[in-house]
C-alpha atoms as a PDB file:
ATOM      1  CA  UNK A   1      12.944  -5.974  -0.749  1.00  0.00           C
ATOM      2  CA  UNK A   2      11.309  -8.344  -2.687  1.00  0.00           C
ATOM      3  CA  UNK A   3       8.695 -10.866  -0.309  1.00  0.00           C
ATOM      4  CA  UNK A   4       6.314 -14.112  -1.301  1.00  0.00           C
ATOM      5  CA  UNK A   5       3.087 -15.098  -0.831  1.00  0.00           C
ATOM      6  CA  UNK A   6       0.659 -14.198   1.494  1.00  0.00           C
ATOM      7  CA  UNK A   7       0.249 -10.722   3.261  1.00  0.00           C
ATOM      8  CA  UNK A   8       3.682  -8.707   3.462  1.00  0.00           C
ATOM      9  CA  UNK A   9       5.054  -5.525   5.907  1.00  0.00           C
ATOM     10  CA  UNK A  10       7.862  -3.349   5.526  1.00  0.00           C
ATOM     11  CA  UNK A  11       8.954  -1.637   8.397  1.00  0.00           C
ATOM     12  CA  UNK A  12      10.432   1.796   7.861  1.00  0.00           C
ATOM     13  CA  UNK A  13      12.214   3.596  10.850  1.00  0.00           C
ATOM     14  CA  UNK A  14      10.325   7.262  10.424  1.00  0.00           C
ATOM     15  CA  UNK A  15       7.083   9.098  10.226  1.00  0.00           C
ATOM     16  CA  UNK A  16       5.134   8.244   6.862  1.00  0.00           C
ATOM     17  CA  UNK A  17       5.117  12.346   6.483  1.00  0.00           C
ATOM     18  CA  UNK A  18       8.906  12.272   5.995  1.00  0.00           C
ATOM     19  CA  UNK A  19       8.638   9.858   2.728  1.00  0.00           C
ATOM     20  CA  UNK A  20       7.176  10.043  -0.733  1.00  0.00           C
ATOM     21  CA  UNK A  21       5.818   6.484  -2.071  1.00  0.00           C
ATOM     22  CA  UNK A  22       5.855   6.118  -6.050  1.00  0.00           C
ATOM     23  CA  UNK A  23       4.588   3.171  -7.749  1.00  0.00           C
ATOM     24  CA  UNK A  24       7.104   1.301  -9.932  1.00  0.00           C
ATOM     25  CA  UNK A  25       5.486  -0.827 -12.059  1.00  0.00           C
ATOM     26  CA  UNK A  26       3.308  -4.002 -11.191  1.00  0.00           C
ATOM     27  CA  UNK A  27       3.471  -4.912  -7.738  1.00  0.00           C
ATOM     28  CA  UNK A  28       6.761  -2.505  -6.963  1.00  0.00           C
ATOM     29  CA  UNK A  29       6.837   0.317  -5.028  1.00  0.00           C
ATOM     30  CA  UNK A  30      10.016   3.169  -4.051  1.00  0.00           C
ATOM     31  CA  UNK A  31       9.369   4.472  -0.850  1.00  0.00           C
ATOM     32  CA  UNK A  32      11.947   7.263  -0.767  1.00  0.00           C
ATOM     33  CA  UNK A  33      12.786   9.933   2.396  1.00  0.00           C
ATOM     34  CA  UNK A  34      12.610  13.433   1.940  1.00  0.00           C
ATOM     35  CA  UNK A  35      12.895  14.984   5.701  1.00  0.00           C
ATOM     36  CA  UNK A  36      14.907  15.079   7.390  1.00  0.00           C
ATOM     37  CA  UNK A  37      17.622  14.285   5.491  1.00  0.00           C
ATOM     38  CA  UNK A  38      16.573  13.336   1.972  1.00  0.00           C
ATOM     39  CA  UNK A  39      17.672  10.305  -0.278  1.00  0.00           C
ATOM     40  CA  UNK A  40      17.258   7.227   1.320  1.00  0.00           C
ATOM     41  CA  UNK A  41      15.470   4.938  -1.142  1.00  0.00           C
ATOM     42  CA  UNK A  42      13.476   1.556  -0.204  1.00  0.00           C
ATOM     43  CA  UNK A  43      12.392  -0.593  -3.275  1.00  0.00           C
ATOM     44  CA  UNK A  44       9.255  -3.149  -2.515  1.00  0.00           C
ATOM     45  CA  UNK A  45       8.272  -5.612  -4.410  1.00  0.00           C
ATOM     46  CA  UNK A  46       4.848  -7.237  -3.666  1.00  0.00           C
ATOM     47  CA  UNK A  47       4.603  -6.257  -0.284  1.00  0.00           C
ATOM     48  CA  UNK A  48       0.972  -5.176   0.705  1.00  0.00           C
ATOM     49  CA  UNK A  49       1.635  -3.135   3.424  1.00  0.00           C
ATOM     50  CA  UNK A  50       4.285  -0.386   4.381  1.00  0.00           C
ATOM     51  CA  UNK A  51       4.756   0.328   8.510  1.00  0.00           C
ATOM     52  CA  UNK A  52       5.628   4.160   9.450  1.00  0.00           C
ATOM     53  CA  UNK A  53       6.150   4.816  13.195  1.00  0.00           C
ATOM     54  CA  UNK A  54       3.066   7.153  12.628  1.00  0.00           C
ATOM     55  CA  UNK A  55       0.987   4.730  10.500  1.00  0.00           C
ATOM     56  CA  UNK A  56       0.292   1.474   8.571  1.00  0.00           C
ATOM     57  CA  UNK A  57      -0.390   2.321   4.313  1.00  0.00           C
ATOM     58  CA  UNK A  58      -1.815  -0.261   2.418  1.00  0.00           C
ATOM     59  CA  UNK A  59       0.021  -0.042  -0.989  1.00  0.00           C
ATOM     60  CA  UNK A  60      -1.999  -2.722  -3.008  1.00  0.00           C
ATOM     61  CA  UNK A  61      -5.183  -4.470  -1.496  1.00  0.00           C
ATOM     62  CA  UNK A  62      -6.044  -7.072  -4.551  1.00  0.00           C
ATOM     63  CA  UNK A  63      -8.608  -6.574  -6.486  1.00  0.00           C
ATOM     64  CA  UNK A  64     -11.894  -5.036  -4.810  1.00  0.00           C
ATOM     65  CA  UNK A  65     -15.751  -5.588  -6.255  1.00  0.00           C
ATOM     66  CA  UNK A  66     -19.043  -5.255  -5.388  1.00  0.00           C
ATOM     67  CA  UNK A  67     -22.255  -7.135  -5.708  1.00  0.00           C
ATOM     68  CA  UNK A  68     -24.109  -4.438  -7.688  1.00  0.00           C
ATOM     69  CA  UNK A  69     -22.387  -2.597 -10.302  1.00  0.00           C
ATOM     70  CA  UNK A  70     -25.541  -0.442 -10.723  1.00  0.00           C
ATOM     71  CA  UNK A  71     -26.837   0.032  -7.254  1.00  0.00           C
ATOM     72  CA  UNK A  72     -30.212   1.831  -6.508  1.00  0.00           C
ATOM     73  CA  UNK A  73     -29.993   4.783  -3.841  1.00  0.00           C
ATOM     74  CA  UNK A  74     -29.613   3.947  -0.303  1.00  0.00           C
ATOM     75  CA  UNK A  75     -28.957   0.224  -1.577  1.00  0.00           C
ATOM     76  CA  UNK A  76     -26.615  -1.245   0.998  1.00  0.00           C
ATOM     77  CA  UNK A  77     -23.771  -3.383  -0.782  1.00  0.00           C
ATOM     78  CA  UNK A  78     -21.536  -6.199  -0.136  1.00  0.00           C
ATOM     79  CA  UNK A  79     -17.303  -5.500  -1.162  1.00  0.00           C
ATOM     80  CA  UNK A  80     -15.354  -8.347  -2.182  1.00  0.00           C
ATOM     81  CA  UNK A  81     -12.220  -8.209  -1.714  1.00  0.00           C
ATOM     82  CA  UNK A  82      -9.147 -10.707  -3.914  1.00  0.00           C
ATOM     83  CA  UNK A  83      -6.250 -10.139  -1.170  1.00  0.00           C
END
């Protein structure tokens, strides 16, 4: 499954226990099934987010920074996010 711009969902029928995501090189992903029956194999392609019936995953946010690369102790800080 290969999607476009903007923010992209697969939807996989099954609990996120039952399947083992890889990465596969720059913006791919293999999200394959290993209970209860193994071998099904999804490929992704820039798609930011993968839907379980259990849970959401976030498989690639963008780039994340923050306004202090050497912050003191207890210094609150502000995450910037690329997505």
């Amino acid at each position: 499954m290969a999607v476009g711009a903007g923010i992209d969902r697969a939807v996989i029928a099954g609990a996120s226990g039952d399947f083992v995501i890889l990465r596969a090189g720059d913006n791919g992903y293999t999200v394959t099934r290993t209970a209860p029956t193994a071998g099904e194999v999804d490929s992704l392609l820039n798609t930011e987010f993968v839907q379980f019936t259990s849970s959401t995953l976030a498989l690639t946010t963008g780039g994340v920074s923050v306004d202090n690369a050497a912050p003191a102790a207890n210094q609150t800080l502000t995450a910037i996010s690329s997505l």
